[in-house]
N, C-alpha and C. Protein backbone atom coordinates (compact mmCIF):
# COMPACT_ATOMS: atom_id res chain seq x y z
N UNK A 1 0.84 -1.19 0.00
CA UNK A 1 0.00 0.00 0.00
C UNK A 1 0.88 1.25 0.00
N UNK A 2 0.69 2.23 -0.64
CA UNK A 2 0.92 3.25 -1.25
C UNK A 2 0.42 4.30 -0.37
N UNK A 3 0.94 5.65 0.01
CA UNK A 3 0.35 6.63 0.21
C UNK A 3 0.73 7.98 -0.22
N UNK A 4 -0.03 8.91 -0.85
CA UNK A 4 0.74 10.13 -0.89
C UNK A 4 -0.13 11.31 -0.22
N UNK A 5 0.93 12.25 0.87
CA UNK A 5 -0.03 13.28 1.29
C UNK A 5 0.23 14.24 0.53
N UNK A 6 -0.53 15.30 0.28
CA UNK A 6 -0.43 16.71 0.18
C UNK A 6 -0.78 17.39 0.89
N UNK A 7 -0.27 18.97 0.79
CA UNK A 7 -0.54 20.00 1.51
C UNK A 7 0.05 20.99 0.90
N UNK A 8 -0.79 22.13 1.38
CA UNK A 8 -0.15 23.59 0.49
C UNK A 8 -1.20 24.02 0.13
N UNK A 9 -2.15 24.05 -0.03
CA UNK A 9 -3.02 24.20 -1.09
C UNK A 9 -3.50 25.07 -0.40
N UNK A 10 -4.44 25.99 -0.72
CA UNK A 10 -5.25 27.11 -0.64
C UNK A 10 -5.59 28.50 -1.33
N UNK A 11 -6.60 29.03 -0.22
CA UNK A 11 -6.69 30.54 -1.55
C UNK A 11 -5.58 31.72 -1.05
N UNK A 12 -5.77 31.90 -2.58
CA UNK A 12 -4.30 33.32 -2.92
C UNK A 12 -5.19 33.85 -3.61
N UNK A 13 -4.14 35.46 -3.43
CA UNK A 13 -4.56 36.56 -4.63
C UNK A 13 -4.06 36.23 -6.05
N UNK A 14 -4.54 36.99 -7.16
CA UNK A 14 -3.48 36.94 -8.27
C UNK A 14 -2.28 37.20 -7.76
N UNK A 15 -0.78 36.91 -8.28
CA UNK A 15 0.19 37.12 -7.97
C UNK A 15 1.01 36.69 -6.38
N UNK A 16 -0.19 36.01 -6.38
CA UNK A 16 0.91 35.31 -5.15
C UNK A 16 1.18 34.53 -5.13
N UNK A 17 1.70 33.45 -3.71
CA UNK A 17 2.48 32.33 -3.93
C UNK A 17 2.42 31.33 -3.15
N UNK A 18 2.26 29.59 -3.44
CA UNK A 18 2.12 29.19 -2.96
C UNK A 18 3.53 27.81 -3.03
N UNK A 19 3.53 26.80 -1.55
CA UNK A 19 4.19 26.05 -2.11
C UNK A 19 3.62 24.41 -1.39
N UNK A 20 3.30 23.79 -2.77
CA UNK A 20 2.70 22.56 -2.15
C UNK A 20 3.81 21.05 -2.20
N UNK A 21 3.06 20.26 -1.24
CA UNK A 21 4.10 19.72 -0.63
C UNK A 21 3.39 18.04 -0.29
N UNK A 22 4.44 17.15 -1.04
CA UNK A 22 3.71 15.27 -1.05
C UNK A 22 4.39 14.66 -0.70
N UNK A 23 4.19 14.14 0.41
CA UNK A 23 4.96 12.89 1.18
C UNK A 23 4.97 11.37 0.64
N UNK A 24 5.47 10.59 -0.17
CA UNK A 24 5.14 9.35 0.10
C UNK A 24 5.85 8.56 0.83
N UNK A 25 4.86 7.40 1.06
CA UNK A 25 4.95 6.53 2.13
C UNK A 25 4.37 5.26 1.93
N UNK A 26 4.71 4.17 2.97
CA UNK A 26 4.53 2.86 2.80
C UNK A 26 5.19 2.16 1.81
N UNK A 27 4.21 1.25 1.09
CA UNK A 27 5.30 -0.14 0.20
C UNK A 27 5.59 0.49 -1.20
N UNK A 28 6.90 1.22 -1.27
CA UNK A 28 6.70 1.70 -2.66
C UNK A 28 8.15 1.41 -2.86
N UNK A 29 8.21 0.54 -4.19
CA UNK A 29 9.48 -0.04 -4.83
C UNK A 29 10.17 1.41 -5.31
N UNK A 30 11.29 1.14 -5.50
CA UNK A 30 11.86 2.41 -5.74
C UNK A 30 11.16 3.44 -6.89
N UNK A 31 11.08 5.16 -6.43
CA UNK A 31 10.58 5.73 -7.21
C UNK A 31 11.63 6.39 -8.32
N UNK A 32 11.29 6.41 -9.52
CA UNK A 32 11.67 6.73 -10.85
C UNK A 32 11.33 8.08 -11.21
N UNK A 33 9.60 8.53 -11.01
CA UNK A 33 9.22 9.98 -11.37
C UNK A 33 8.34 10.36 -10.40
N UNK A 34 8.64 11.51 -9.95
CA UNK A 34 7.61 12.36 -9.08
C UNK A 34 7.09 13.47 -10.18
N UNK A 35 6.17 14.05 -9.50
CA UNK A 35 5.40 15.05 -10.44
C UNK A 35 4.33 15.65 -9.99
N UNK A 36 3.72 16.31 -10.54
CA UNK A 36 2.00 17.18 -10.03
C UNK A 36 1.62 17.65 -10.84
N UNK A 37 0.00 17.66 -11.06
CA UNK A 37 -0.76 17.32 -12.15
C UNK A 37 -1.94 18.44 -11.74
N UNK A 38 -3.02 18.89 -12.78
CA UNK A 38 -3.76 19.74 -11.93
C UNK A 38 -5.23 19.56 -12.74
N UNK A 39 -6.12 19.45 -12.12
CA UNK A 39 -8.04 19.52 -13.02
C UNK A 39 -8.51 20.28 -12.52
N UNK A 40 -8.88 21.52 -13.47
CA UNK A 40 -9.77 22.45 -13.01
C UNK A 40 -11.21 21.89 -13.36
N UNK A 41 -12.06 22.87 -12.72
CA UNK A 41 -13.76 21.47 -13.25
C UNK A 41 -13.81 22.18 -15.05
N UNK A 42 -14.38 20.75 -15.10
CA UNK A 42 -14.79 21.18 -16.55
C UNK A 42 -14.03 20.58 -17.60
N UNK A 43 -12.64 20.57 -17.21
CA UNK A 43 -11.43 20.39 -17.88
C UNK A 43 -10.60 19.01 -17.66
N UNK A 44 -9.37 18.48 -18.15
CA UNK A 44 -9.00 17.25 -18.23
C UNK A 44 -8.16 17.65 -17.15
N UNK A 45 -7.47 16.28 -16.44
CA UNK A 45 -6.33 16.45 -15.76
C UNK A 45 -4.92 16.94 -16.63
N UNK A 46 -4.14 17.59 -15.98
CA UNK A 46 -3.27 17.98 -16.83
C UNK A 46 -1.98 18.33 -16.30
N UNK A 47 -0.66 17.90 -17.16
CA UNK A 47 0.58 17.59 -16.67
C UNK A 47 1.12 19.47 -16.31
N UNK A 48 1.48 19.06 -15.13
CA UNK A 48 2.38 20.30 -14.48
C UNK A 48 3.77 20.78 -15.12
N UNK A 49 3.90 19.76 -13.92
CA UNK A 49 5.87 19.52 -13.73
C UNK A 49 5.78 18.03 -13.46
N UNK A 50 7.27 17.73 -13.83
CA UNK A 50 7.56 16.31 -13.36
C UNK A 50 9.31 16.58 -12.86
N UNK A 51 9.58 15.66 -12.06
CA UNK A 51 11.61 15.34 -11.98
C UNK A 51 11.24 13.83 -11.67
N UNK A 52 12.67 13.31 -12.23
CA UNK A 52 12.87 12.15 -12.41
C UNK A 52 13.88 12.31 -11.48
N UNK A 53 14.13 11.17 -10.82
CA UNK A 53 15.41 10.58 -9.56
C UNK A 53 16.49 10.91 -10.22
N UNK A 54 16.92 11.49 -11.38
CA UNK A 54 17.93 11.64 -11.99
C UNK A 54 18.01 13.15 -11.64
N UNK A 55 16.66 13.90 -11.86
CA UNK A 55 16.64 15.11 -11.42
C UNK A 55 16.20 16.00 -12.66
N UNK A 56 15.61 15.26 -13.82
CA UNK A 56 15.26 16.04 -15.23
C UNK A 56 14.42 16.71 -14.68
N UNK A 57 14.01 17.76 -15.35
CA UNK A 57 12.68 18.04 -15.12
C UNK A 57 11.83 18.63 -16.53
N UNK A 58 10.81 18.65 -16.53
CA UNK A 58 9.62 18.71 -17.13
C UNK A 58 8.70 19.67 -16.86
N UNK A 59 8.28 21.07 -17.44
CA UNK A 59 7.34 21.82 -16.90
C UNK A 59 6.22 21.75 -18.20
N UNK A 60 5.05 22.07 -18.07
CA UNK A 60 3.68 22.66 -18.79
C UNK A 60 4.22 23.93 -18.88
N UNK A 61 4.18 24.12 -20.82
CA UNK A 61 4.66 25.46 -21.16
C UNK A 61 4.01 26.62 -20.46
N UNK A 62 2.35 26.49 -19.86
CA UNK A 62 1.59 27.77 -19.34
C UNK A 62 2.72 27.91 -17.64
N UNK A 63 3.09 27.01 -17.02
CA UNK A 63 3.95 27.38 -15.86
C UNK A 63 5.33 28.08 -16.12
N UNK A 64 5.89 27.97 -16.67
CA UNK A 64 7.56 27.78 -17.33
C UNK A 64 7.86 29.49 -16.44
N UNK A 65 8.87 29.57 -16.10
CA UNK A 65 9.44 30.64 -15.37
C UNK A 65 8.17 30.85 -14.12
N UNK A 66 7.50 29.99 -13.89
CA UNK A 66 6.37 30.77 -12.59
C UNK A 66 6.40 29.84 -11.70
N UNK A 67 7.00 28.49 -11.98
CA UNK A 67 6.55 27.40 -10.84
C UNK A 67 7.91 26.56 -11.07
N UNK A 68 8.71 25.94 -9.56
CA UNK A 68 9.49 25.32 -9.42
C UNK A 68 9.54 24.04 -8.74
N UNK A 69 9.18 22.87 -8.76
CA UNK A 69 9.27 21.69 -8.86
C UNK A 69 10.95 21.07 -8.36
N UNK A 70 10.97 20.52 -7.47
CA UNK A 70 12.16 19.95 -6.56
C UNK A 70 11.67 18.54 -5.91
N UNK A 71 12.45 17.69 -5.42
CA UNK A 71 12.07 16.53 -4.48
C UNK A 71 13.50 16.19 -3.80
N UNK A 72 12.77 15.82 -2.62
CA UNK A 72 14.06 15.18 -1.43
C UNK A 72 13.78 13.53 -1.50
N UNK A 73 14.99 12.97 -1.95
CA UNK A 73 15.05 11.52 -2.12
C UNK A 73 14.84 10.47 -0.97
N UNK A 74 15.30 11.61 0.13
CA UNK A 74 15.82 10.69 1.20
C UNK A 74 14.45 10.85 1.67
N UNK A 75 13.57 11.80 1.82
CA UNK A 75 12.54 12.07 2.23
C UNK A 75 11.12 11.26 1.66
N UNK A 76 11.38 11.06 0.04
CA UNK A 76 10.39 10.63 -1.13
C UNK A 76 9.34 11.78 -0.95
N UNK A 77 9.89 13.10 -1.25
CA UNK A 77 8.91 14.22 -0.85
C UNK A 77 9.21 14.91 -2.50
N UNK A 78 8.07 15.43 -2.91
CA UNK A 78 8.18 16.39 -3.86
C UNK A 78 7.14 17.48 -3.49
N UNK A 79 8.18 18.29 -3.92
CA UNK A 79 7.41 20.15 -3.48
C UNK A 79 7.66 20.91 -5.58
N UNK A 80 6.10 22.00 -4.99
CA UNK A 80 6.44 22.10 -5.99
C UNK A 80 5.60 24.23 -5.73
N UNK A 81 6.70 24.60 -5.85
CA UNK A 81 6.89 26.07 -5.75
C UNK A 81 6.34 26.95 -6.72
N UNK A 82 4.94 27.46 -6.27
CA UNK A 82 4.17 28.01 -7.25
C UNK A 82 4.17 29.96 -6.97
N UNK A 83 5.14 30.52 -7.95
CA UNK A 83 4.95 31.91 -7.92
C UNK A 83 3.79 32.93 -8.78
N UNK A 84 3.61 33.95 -9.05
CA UNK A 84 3.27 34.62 -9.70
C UNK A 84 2.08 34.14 -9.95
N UNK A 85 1.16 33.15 -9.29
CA UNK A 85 0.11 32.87 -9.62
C UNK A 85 -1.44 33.53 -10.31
N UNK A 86 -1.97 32.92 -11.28
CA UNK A 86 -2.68 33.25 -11.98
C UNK A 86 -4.37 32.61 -11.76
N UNK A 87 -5.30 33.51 -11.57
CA UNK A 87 -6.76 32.91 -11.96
C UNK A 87 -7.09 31.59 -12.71
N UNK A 88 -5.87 31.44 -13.40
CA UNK A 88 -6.36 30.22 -14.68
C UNK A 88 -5.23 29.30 -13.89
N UNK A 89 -4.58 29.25 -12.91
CA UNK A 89 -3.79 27.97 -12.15
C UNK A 89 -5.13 27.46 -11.19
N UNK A 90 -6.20 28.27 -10.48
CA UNK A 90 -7.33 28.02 -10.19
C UNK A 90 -7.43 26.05 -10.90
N UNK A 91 -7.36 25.20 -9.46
CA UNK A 91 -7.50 23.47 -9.73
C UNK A 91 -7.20 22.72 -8.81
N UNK A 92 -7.52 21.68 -9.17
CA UNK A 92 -6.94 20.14 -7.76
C UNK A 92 -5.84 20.17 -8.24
N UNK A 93 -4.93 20.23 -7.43
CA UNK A 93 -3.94 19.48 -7.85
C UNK A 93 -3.20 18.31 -7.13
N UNK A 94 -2.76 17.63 -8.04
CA UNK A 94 -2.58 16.00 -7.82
C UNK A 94 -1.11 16.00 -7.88
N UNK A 95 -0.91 15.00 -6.31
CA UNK A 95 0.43 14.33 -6.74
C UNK A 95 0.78 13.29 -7.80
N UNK A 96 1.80 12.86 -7.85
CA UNK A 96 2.18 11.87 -8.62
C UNK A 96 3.09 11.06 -8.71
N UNK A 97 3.33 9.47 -8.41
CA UNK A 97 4.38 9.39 -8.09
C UNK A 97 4.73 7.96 -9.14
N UNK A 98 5.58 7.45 -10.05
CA UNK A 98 6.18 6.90 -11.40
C UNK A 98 7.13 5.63 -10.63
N UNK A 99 7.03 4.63 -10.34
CA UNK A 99 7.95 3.51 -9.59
C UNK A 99 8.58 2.64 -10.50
N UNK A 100 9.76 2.31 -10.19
CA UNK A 100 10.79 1.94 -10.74
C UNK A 100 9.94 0.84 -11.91
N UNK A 101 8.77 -0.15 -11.48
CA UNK A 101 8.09 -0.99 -12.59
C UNK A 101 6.92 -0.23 -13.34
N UNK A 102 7.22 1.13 -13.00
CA UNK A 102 5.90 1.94 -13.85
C UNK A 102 4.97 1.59 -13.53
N UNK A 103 4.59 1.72 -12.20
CA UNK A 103 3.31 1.56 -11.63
C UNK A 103 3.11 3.14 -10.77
N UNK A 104 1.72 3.86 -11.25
CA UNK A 104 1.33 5.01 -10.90
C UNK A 104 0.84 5.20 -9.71
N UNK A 105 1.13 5.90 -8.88
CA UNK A 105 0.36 6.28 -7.76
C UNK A 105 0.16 7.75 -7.51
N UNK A 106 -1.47 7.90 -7.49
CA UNK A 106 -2.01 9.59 -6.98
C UNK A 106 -2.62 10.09 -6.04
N UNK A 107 -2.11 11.43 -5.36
CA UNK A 107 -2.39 11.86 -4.18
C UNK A 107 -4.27 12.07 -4.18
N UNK A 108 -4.78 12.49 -2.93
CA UNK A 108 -6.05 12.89 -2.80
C UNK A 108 -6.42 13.91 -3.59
N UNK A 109 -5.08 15.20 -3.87
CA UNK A 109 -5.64 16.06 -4.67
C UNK A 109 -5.76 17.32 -3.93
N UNK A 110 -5.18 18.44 -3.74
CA UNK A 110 -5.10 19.78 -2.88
C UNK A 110 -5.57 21.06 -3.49
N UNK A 111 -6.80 21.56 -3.08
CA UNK A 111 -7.37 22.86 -4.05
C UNK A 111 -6.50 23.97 -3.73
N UNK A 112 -6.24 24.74 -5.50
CA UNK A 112 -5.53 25.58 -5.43
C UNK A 112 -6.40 26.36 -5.96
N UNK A 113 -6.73 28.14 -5.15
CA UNK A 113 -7.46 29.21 -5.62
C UNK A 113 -6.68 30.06 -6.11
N UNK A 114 -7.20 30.54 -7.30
CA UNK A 114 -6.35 32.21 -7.17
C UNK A 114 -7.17 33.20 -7.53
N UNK A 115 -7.84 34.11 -6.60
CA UNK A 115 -9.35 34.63 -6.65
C UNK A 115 -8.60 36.01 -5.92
N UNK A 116 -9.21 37.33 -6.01
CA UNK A 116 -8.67 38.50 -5.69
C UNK A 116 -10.57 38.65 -4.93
């Protein structure tokens, strides 16, 4: 069994900042990709950021210079550092976590506002 927490999530103004934050835990064969994912209603789930244990990383061209994505190995924690936030980042957002046999595991999901 698998677990991932989140936290971070809440309401902001335009332009502010948040930084959310996923613990995993329990039986998880070594992890390969962390990441965070986001569904606003209405809309599909949709890729953020990702880093790989190697440390690549991967952003969604609408984030690129606004949001920073990191993970602690020793921890199996990925944070993911959201600046300059925008009305249209307004979503759940989902952890994500990629294991060494490519087996997926996703967090509960942490609402992010950005409402003035």
């Amino acid at each position: 069994q698998v677990q991932l927490v989140e936290s971070g999530g809440g309401l902001v103004q335009p332009g502010g900042s948040l930084r959310l934050s996923c613990a995993a835990s329990g039986s998880i064969f070594s992890i390969n990709v962390m990441g965070w994912y986001r569904q606003a209603p209405g809309k599909e789930r949709e890729l953020v950021a990702t880093i790989t244990n190697r440390g690549s990383i991967n952003y969604a061209d609408s984030v690129k210079g606004r949001f920073t994505i990191s993970r602690d190995n020793a921890k199996n924690t990925v944070y993911l550092q959201t600046n300059s936030l925008k009305p249209e980042d307004t979503a759940v957002y989902y952890c994500n976590v990629v294991d060494a046999r490519s087996f997926w595991y996703w967090g509960q999901g942490t609402q992010v506002t950005v409402s003035s």
